[in-house]
C-alpha atoms as a PDB file:
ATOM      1  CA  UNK A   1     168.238  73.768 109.722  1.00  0.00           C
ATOM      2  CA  UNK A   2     164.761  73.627 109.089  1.00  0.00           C
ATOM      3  CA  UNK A   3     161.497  75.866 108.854  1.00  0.00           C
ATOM      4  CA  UNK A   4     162.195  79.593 108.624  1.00  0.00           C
ATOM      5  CA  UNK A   5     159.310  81.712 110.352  1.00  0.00           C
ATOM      6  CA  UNK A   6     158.508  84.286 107.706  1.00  0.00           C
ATOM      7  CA  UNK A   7     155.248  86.306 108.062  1.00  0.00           C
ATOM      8  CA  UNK A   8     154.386  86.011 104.322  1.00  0.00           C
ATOM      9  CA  UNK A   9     156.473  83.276 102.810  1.00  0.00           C
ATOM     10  CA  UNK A  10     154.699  79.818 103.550  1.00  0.00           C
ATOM     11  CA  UNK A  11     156.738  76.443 103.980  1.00  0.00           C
ATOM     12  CA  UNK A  12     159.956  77.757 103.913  1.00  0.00           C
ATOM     13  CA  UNK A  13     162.691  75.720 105.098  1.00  0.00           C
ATOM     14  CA  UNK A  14     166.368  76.013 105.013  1.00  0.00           C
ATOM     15  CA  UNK A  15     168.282  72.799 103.923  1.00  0.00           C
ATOM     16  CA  UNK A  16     171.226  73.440 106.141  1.00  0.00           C
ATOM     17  CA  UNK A  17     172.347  70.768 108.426  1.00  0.00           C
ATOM     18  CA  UNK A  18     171.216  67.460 106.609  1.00  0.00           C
ATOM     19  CA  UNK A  19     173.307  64.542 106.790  1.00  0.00           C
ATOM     20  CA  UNK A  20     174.863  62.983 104.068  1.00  0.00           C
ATOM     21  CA  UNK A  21     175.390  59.131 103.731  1.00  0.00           C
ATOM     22  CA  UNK A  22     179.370  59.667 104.062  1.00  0.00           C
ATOM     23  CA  UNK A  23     178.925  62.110 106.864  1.00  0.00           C
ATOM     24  CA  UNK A  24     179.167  65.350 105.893  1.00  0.00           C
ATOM     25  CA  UNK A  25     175.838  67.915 106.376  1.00  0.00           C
ATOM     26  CA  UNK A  26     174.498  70.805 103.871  1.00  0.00           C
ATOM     27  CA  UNK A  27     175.643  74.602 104.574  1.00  0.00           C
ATOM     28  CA  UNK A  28     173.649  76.552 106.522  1.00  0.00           C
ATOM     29  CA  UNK A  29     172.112  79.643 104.578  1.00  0.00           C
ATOM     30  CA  UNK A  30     172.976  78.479 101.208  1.00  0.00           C
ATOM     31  CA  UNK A  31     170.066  76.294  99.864  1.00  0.00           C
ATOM     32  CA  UNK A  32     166.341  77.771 100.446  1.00  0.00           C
ATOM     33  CA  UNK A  33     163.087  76.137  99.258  1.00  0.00           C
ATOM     34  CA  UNK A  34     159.210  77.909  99.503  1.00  0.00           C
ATOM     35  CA  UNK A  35     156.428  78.398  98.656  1.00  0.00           C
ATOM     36  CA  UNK A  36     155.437  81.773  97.158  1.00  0.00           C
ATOM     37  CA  UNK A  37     157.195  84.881  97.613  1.00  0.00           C
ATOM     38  CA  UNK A  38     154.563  87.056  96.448  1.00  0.00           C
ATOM     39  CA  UNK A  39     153.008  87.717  99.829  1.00  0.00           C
ATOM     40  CA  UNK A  40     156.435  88.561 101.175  1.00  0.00           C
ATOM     41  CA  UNK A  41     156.531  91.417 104.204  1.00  0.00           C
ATOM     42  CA  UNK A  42     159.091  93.998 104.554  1.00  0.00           C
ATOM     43  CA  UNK A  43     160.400  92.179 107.667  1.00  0.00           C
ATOM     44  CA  UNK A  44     160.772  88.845 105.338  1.00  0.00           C
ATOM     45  CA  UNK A  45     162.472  90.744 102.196  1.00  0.00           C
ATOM     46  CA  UNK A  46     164.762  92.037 105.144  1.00  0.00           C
ATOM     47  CA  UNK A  47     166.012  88.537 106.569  1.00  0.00           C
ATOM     48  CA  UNK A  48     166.496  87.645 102.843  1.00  0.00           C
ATOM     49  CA  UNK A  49     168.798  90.287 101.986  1.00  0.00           C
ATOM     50  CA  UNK A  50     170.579  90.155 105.515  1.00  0.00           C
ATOM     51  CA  UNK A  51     170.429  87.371 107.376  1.00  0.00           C
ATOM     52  CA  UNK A  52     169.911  84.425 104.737  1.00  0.00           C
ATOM     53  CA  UNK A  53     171.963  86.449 102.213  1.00  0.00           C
ATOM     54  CA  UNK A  54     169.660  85.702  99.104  1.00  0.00           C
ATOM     55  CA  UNK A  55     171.663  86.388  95.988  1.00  0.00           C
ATOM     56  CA  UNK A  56     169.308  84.409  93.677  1.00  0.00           C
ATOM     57  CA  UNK A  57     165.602  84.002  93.452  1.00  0.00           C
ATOM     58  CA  UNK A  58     164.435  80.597  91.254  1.00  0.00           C
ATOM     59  CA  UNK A  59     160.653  80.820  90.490  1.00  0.00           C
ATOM     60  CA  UNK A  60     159.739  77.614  89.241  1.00  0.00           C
ATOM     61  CA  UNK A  61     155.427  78.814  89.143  1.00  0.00           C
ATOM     62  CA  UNK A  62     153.721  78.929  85.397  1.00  0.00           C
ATOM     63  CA  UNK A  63     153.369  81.648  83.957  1.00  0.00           C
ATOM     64  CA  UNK A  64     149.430  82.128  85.031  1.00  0.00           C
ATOM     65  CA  UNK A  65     150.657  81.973  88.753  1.00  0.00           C
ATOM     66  CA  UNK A  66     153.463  84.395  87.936  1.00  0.00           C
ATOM     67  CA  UNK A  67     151.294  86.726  86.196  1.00  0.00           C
ATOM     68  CA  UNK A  68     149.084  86.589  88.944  1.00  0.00           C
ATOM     69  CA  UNK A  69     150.918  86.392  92.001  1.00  0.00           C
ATOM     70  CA  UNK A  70     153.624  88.354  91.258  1.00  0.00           C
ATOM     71  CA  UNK A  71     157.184  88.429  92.974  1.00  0.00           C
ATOM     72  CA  UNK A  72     158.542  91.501  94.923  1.00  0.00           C
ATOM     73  CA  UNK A  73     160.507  94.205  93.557  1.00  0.00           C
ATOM     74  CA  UNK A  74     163.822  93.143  95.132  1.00  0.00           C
ATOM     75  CA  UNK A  75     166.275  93.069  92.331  1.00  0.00           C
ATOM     76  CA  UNK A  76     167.592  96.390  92.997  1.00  0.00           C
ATOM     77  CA  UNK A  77     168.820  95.200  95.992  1.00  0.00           C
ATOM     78  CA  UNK A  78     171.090  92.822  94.359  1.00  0.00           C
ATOM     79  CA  UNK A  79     168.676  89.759  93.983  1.00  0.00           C
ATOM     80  CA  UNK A  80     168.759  88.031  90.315  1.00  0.00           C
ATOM     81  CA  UNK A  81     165.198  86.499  89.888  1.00  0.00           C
ATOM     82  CA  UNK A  82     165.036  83.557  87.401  1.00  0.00           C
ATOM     83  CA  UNK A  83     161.807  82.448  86.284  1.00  0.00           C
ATOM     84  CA  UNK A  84     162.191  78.713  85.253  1.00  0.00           C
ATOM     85  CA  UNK A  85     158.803  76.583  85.079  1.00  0.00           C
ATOM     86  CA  UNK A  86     158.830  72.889  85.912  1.00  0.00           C
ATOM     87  CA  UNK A  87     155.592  72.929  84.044  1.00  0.00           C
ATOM     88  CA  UNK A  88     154.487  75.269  80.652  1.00  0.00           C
ATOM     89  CA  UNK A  89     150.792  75.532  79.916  1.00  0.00           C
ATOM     90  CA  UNK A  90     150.999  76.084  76.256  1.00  0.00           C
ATOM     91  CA  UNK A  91     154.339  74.212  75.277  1.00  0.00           C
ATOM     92  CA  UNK A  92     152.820  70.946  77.297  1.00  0.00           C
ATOM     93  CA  UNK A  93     150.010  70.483  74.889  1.00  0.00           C
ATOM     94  CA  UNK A  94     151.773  68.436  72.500  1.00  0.00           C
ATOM     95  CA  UNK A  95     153.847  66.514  75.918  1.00  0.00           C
ATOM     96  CA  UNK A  96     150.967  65.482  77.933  1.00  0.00           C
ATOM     97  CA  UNK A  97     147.815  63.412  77.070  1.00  0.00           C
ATOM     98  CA  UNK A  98     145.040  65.239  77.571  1.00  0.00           C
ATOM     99  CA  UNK A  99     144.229  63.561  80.869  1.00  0.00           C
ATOM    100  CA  UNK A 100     147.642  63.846  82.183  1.00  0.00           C
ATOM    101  CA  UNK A 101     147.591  67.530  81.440  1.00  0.00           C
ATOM    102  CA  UNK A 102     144.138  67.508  83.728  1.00  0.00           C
ATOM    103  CA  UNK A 103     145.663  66.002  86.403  1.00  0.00           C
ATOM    104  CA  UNK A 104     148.515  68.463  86.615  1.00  0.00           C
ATOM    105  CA  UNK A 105     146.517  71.100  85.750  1.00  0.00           C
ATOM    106  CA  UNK A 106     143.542  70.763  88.501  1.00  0.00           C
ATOM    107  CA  UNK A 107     146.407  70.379  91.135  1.00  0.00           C
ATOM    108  CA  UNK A 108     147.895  73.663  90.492  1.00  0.00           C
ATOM    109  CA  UNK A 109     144.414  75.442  90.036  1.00  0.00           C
ATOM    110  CA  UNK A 110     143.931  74.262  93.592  1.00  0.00           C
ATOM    111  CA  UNK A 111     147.471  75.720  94.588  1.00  0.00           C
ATOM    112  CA  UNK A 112     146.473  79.128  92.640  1.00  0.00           C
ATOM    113  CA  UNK A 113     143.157  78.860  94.536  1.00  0.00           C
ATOM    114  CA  UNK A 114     145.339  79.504  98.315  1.00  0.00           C
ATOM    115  CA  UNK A 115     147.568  82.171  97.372  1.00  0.00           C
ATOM    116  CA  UNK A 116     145.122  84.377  95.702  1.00  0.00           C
ATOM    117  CA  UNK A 117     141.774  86.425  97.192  1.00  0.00           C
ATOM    118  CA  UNK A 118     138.280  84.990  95.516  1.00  0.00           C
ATOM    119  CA  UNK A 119     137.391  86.670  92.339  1.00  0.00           C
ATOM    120  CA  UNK A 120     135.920  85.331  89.260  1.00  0.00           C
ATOM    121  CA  UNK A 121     139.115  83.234  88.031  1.00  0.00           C
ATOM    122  CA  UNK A 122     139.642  81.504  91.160  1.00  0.00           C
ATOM    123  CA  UNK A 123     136.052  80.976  91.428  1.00  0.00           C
ATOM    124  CA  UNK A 124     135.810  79.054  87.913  1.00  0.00           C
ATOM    125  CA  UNK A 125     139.114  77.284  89.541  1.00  0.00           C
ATOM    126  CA  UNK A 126     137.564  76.461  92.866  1.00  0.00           C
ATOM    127  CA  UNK A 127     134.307  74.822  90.542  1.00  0.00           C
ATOM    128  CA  UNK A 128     136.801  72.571  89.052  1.00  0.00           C
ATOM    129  CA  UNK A 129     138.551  71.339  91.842  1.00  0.00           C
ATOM    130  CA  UNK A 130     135.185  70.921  93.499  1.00  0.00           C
ATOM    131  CA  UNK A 131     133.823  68.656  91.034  1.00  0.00           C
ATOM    132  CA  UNK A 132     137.094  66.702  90.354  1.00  0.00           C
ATOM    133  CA  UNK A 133     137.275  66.089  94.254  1.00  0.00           C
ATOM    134  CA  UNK A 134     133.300  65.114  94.374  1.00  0.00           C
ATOM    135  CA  UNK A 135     133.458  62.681  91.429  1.00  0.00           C
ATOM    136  CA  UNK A 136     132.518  59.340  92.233  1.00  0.00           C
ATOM    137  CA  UNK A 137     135.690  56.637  93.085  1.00  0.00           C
ATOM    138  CA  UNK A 138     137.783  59.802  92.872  1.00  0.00           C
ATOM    139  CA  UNK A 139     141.002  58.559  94.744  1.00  0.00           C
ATOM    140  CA  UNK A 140     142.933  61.497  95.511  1.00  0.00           C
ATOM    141  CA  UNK A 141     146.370  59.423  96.744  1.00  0.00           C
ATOM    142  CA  UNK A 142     146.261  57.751  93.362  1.00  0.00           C
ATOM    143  CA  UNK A 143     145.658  60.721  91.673  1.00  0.00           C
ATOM    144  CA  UNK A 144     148.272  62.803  93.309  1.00  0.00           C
ATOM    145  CA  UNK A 145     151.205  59.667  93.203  1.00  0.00           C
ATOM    146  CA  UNK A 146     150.140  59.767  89.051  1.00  0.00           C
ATOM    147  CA  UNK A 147     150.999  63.250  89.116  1.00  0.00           C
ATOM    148  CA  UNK A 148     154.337  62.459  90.878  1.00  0.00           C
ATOM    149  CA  UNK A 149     155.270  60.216  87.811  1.00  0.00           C
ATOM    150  CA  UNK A 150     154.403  62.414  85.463  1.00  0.00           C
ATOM    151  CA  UNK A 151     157.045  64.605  86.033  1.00  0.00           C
ATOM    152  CA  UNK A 152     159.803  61.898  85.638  1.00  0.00           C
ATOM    153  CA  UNK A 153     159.830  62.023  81.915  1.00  0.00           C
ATOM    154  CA  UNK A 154     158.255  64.877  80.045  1.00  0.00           C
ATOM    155  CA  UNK A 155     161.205  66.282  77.952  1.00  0.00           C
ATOM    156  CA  UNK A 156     160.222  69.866  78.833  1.00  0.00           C
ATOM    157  CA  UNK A 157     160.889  69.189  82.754  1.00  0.00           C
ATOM    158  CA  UNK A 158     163.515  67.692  82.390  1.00  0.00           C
ATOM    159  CA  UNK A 159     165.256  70.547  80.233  1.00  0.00           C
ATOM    160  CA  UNK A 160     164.153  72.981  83.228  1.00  0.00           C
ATOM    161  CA  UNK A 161     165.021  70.609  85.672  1.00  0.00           C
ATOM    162  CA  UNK A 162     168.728  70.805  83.937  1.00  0.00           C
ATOM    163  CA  UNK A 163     168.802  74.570  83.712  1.00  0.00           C
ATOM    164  CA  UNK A 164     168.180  74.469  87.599  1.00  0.00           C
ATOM    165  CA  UNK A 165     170.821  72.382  88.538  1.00  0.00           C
ATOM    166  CA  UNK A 166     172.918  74.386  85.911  1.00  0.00           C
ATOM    167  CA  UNK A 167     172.138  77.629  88.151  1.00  0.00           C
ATOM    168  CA  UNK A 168     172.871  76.135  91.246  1.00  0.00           C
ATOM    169  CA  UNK A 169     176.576  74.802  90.052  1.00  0.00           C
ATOM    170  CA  UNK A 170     177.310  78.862  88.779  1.00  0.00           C
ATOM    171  CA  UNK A 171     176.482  80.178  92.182  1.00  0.00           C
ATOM    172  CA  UNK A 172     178.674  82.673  92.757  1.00  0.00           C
ATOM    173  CA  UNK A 173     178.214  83.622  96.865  1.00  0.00           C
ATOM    174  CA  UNK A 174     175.297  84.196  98.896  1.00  0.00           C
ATOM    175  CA  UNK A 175     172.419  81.274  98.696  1.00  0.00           C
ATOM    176  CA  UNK A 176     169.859  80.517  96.859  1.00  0.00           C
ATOM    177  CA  UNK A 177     166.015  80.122  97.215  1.00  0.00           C
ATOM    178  CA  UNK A 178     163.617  78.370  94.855  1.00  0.00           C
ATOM    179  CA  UNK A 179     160.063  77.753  94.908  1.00  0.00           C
ATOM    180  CA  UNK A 180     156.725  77.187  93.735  1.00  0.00           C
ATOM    181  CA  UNK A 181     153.208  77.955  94.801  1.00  0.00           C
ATOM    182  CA  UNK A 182     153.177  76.048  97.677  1.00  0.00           C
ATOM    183  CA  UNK A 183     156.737  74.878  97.917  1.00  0.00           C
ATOM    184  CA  UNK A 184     155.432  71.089  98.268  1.00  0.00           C
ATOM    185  CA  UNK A 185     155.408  69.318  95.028  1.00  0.00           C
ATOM    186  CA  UNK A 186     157.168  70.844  92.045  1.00  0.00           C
ATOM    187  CA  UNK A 187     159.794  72.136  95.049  1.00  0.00           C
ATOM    188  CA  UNK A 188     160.124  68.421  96.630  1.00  0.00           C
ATOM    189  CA  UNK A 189     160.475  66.749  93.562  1.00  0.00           C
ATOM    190  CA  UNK A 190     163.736  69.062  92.780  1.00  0.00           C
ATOM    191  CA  UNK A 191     164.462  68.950  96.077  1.00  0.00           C
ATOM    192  CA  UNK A 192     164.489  64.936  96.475  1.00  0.00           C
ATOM    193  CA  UNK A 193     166.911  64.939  93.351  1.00  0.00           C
ATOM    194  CA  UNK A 194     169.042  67.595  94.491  1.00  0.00           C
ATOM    195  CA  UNK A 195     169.852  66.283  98.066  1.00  0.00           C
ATOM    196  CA  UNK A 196     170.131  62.588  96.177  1.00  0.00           C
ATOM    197  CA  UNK A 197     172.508  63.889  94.080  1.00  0.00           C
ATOM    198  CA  UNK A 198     174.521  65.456  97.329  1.00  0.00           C
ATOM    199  CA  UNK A 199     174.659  62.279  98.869  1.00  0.00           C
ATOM    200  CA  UNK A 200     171.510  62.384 100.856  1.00  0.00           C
ATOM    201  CA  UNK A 201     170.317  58.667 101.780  1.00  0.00           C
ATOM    202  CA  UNK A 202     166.403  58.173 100.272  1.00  0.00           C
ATOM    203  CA  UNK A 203     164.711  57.484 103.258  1.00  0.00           C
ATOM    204  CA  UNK A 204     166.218  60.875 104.743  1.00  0.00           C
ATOM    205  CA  UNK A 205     165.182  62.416 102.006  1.00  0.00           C
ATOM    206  CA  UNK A 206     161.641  61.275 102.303  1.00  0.00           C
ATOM    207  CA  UNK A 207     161.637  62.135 106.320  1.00  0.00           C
ATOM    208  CA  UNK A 208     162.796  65.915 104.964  1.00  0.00           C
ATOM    209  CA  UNK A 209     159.986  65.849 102.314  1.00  0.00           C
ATOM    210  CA  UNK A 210     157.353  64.284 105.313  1.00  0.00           C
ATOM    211  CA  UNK A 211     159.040  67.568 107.393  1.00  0.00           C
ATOM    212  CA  UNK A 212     157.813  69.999 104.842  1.00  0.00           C
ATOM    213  CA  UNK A 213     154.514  68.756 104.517  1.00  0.00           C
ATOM    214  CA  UNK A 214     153.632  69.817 108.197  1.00  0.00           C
ATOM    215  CA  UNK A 215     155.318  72.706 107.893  1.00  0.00           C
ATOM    216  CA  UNK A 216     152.374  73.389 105.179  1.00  0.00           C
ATOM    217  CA  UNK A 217     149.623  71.951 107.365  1.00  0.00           C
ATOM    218  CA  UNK A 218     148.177  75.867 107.794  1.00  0.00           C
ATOM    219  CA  UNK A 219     147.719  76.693 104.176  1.00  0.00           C
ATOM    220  CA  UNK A 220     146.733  73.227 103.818  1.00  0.00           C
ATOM    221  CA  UNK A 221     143.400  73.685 105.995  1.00  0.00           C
ATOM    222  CA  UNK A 222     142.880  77.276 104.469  1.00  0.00           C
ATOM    223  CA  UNK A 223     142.438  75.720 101.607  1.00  0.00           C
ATOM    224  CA  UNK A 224     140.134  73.114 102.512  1.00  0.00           C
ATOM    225  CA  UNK A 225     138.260  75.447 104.127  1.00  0.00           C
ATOM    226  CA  UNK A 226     137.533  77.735 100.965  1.00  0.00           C
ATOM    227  CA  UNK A 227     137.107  74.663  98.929  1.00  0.00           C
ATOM    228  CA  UNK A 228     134.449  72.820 101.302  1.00  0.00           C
ATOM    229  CA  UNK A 229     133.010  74.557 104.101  1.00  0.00           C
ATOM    230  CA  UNK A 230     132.371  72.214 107.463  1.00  0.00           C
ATOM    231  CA  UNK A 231     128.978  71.834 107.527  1.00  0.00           C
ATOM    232  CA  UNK A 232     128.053  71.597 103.637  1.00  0.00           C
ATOM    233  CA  UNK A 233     126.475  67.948 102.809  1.00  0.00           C
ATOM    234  CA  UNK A 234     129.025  65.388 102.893  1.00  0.00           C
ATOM    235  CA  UNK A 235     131.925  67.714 104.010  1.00  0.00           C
ATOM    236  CA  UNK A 236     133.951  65.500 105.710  1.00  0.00           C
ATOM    237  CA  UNK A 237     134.228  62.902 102.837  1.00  0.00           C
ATOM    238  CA  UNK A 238     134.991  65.406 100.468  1.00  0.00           C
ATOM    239  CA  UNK A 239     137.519  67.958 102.677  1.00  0.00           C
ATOM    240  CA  UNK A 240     139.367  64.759 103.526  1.00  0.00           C
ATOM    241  CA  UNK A 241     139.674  64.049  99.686  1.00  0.00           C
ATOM    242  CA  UNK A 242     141.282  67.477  99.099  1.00  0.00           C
ATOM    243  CA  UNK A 243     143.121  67.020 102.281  1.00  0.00           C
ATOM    244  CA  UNK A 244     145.130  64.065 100.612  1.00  0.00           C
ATOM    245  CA  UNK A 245     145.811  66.243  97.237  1.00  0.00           C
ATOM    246  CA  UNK A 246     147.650  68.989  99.427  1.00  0.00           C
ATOM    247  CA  UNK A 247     149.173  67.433 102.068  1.00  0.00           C
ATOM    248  CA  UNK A 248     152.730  65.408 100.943  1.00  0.00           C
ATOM    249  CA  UNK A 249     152.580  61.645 101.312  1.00  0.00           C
ATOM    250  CA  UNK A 250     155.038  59.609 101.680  1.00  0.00           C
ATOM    251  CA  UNK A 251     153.911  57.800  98.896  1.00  0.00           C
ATOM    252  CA  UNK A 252     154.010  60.911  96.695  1.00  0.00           C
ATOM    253  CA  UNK A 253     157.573  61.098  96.948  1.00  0.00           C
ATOM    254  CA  UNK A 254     158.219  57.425  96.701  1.00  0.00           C
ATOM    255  CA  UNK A 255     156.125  57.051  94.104  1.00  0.00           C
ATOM    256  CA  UNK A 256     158.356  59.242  92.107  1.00  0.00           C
ATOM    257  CA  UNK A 257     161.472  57.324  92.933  1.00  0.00           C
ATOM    258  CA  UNK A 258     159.676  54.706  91.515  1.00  0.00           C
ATOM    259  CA  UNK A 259     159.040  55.742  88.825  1.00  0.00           C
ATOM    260  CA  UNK A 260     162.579  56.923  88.026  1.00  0.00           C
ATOM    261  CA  UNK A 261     164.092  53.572  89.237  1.00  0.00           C
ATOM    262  CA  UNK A 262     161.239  51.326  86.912  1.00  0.00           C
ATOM    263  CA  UNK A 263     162.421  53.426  83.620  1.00  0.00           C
ATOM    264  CA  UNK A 264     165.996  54.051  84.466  1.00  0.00           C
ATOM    265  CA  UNK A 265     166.796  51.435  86.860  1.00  0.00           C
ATOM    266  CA  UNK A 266     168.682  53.651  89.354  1.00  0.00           C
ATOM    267  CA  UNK A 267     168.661  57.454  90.184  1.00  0.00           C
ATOM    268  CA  UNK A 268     171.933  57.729  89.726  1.00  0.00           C
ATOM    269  CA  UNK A 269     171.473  56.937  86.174  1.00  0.00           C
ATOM    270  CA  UNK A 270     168.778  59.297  85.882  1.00  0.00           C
ATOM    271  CA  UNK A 271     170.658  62.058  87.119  1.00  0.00           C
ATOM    272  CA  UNK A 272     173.250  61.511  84.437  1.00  0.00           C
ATOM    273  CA  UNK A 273     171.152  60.403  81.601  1.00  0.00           C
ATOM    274  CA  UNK A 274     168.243  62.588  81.794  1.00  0.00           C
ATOM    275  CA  UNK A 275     169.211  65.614  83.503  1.00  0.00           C
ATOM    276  CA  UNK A 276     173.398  65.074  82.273  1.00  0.00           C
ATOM    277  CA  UNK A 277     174.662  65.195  85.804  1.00  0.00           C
ATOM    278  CA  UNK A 278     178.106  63.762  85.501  1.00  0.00           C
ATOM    279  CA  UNK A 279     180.596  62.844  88.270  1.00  0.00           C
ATOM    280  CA  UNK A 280     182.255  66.521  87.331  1.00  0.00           C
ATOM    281  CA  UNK A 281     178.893  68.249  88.045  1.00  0.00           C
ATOM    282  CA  UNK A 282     178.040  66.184  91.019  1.00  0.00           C
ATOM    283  CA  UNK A 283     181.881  67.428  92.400  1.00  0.00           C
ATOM    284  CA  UNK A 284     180.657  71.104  92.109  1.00  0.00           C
ATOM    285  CA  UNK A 285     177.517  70.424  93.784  1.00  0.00           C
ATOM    286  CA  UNK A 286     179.390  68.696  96.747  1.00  0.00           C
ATOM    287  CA  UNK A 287     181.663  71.266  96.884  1.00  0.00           C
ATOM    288  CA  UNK A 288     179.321  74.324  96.854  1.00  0.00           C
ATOM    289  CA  UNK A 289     176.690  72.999  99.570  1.00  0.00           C
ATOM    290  CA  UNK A 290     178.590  70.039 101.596  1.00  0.00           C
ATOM    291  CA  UNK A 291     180.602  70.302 104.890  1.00  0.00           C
ATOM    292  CA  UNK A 292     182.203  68.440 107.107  1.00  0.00           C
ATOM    293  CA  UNK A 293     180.273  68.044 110.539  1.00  0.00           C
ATOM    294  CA  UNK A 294     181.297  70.286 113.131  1.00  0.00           C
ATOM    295  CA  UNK A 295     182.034  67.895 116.249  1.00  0.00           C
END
């Protein structure tokens, strides 16, 4: 249970081993979250295949960071990769207000920003970030728990957070790993829901979510180091604003629940009503990736 040391994959963790509220834990090697694959060494693509048994690949990066960073050339080795978005540039126009669409959008220019060398696209990116981070009364933990919410009910989200779900109840052997760009945000929200809907109590899964934020606390300084140099006027105040948009809060992930409890009253209900996950479904799931503790 817990972080997996790859070379090239950052904040990867294996859910194996977490307690559910009726006692039972997670399988070991079946349920993978990460960040990016793209960076991937042969060494990493080899405990995949072999040791974690990694039968399917969910990329859940738009399409820009796809494009961009793409993943490795593993499928001929037996490895289905799915690319299902939380988040669609184009289709999201007519979703989002404009300034919602900012706020998601600056966030995962920032994310683009530490997976990908300095050229002149991350270098319009990095200006952005910059000046959203140095604008005055910028508060980057209300900023980040707004972003949180926003995910709760955008109809596009919650169609690929149903198609996700959907893939993990047709797994058929090996395990599964999903991601994002830096396998904090997009990945924690679907994580959160998923081990909720195993039987996960919410403060546990708010301790895991805390876990995989200092798992992250690397790329997070790379990142604030490219964005705002020590030493630059003002550096501290500013590289401790970006410090709160990358690093996971608890209130990031509670802020979510929140939300999802203030518009559906309970997260159970929102797992049937908005994502149709019915006591069948939730059966399958238990079934796949639930054990009984070994004494």
């Amino acid at each position: 249970m817990g972080k997996i040391d790859f070379i090239g994959i950052p904040n990867a963790r294996d859910l194996g081993g977490i307690r559910t509220k009726d006692g039972r834990v997670l399988r070991k090697k079946r349920l993978i979250k990460s960040g990016c694959i793209s960076g991937a060494t042969e060494a990493d693509l080899d405990l995949l295949l072999n040791k974690y048994k990694v039968k399917l690949i969910i990329d859940l990066r738009t399409d820009t960071e796809r494009k961009a960073m793409p993943e490795p050339c593993i499928e001929e080795n037996g490895i289905s990769i799915v690319w299902n978005p939380l988040y669609m540039e184009k289709i999201q126009d007519v979703l989002f207000t404009k300034t919602d669409r900012e706020i998601i959008e600056n966030h995962l220019k920032a994310l683009f920003i530490l997976h990908k060398e300095v050229d002149p696209d991350t270098e319009y990116a990095m200006d952005d970030v910059r000046k959203m981070v140095k604008a005055l009364n910028f508060d980057a933990e209300e900023y980040m728990e707004r972003m949180y919410q926003k995910f709760v009910n955008n109809q596009i989200i919650q169609k690929q957070m149903k198609q996700f779900f959907g893939m993990l109840m047709n797994k058929r052997g090996g395990s599964i790993l999903y991601h994002c760009s830096a396998g904090m945000d997009r990945t924690g929200m679907l994580t959160a829901l998923l081990l909720y809907a195993l039987g996960v109590s919410k403060e546990d899964i708010i301790k895991e979510y805390i876990r995989s934020s200092e798992s992250s606390a690397d790329a997070v300084d790379l990142m604030i180091d490219k964005l705002f140099p020590a030493g630059e006027p003002d550096s501290l105040i500013y590289r401790e604003r970006a410090r709160k948009l990358f690093a996971g809060r608890e209130s990031y992930i509670r802020s979510f629940f929140e939300a999802i409890e203030e518009d559906y009253v309970s997260i159970d209900n929102y797992l049937q009503k908005a994502l149709e996950l019915h006591v069948d479904n939730l059966v399958r799931l238990k079934t796949l990736y639930l054990e009984d503790e070994e004494d």
